[in-house]
Protein backbone atom coordinates (compact mmCIF):
# COMPACT_ATOMS: atom_id res chain seq x y z
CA UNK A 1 48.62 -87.36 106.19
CA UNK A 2 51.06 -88.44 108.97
CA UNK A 3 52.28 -92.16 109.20
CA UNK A 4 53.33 -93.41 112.54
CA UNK A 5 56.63 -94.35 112.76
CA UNK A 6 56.12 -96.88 115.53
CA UNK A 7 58.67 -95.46 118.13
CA UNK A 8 57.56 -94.78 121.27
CA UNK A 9 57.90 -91.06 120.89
CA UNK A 10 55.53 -90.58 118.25
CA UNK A 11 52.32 -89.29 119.80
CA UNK A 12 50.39 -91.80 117.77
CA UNK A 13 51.48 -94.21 120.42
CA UNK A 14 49.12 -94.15 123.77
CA UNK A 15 52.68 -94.15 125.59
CA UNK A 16 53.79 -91.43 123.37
CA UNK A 17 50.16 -89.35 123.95
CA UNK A 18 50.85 -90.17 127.82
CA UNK A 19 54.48 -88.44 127.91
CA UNK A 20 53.80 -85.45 125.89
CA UNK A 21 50.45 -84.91 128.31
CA UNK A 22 53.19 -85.37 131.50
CA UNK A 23 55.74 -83.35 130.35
CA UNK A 24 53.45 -80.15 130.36
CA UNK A 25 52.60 -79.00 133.28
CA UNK A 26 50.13 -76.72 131.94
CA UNK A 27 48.11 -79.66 131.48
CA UNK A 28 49.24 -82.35 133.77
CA UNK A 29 48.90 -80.19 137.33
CA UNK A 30 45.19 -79.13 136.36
CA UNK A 31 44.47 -82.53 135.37
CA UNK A 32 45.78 -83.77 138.80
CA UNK A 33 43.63 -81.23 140.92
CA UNK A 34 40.49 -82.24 139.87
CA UNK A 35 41.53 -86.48 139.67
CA UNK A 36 42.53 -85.81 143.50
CA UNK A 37 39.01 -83.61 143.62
CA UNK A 38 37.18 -86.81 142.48
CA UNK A 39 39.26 -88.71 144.92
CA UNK A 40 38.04 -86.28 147.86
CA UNK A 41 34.63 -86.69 146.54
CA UNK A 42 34.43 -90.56 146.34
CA UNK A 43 36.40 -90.43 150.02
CA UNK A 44 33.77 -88.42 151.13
CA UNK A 45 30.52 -90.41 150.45
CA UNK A 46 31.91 -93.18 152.27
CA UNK A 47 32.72 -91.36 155.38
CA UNK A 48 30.34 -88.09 155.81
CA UNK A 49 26.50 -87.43 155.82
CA UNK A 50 25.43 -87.95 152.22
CA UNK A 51 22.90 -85.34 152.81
CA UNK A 52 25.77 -82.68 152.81
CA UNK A 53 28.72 -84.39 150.76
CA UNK A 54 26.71 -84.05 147.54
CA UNK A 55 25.79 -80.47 147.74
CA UNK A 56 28.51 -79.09 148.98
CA UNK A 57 30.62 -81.02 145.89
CA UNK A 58 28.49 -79.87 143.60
CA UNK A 59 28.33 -76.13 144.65
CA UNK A 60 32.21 -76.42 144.92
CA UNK A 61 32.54 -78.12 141.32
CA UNK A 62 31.69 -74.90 139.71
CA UNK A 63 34.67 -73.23 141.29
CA UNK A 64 37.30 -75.56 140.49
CA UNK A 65 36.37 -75.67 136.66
CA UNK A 66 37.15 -72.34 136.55
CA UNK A 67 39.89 -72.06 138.15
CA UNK A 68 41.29 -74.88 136.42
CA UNK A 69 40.22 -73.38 132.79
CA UNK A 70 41.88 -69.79 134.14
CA UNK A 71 45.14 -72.30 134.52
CA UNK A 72 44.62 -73.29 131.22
CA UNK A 73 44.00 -69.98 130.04
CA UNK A 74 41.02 -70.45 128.78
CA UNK A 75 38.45 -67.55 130.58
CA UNK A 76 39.49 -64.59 132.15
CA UNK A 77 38.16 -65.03 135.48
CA UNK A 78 35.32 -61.97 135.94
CA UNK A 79 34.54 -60.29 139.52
CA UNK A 80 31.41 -61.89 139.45
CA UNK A 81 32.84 -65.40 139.90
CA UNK A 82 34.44 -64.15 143.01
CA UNK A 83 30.87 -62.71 144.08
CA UNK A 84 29.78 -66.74 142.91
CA UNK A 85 32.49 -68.17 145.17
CA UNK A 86 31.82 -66.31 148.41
CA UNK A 87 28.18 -66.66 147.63
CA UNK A 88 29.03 -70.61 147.42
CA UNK A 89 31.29 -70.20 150.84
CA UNK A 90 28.46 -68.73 152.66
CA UNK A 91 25.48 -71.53 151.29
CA UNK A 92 28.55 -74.02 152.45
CA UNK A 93 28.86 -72.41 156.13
CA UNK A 94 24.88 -72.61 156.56
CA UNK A 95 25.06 -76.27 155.02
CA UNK A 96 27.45 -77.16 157.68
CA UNK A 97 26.18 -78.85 161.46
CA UNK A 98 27.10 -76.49 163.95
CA UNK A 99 30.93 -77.90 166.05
């Protein structure tokens, strides 16, 4: 069993959790992509038809999880999930009012 030893450093701390979590970006730049994804989203349903903000998030959700567990290295990312994301790009386009 591990005893804290009350410094800062210790990752028993919540500061000490929060620093070793910063100091790797392998975890802190994925983490910020999808907090500033959440931001876009919560931007979004203030200022854009509802009617297309919440599909098009959601079909777009699938494709930042994955890319953000590929940074991770969690999956291997497969051809069909590039077959997904077009697929996704092209439901987007028809989603989208004509300019």
């Amino acid at each position: 069993s591990t005893q804290s030893t009350g410094d800062d450093e210790s990752p028993e701390t919540l500061f000490g959790k929060l620093l070793f979590f910063v100091q790797r970006p392998r975890f802190f730049i994925p983490f910020l992509i999808n907090m500033s994804g959440s931001a876009i989203f919560y931007w979004s349903l203030g200022h854009q038809d509802l009617s297309l903000v919440v599909p098009i998030t959601k079909s777009l959700e699938f494709m930042f999880i994955a890319l953000t567990s590929w940074m991770l290295g969690e999956v291997y990312l497969s051809p069909s999930f590039f077959v997904g994301t077009v697929l996704v790009g092209v439901g987007i386009a028809l989603c989208l009012p004509p300019t």
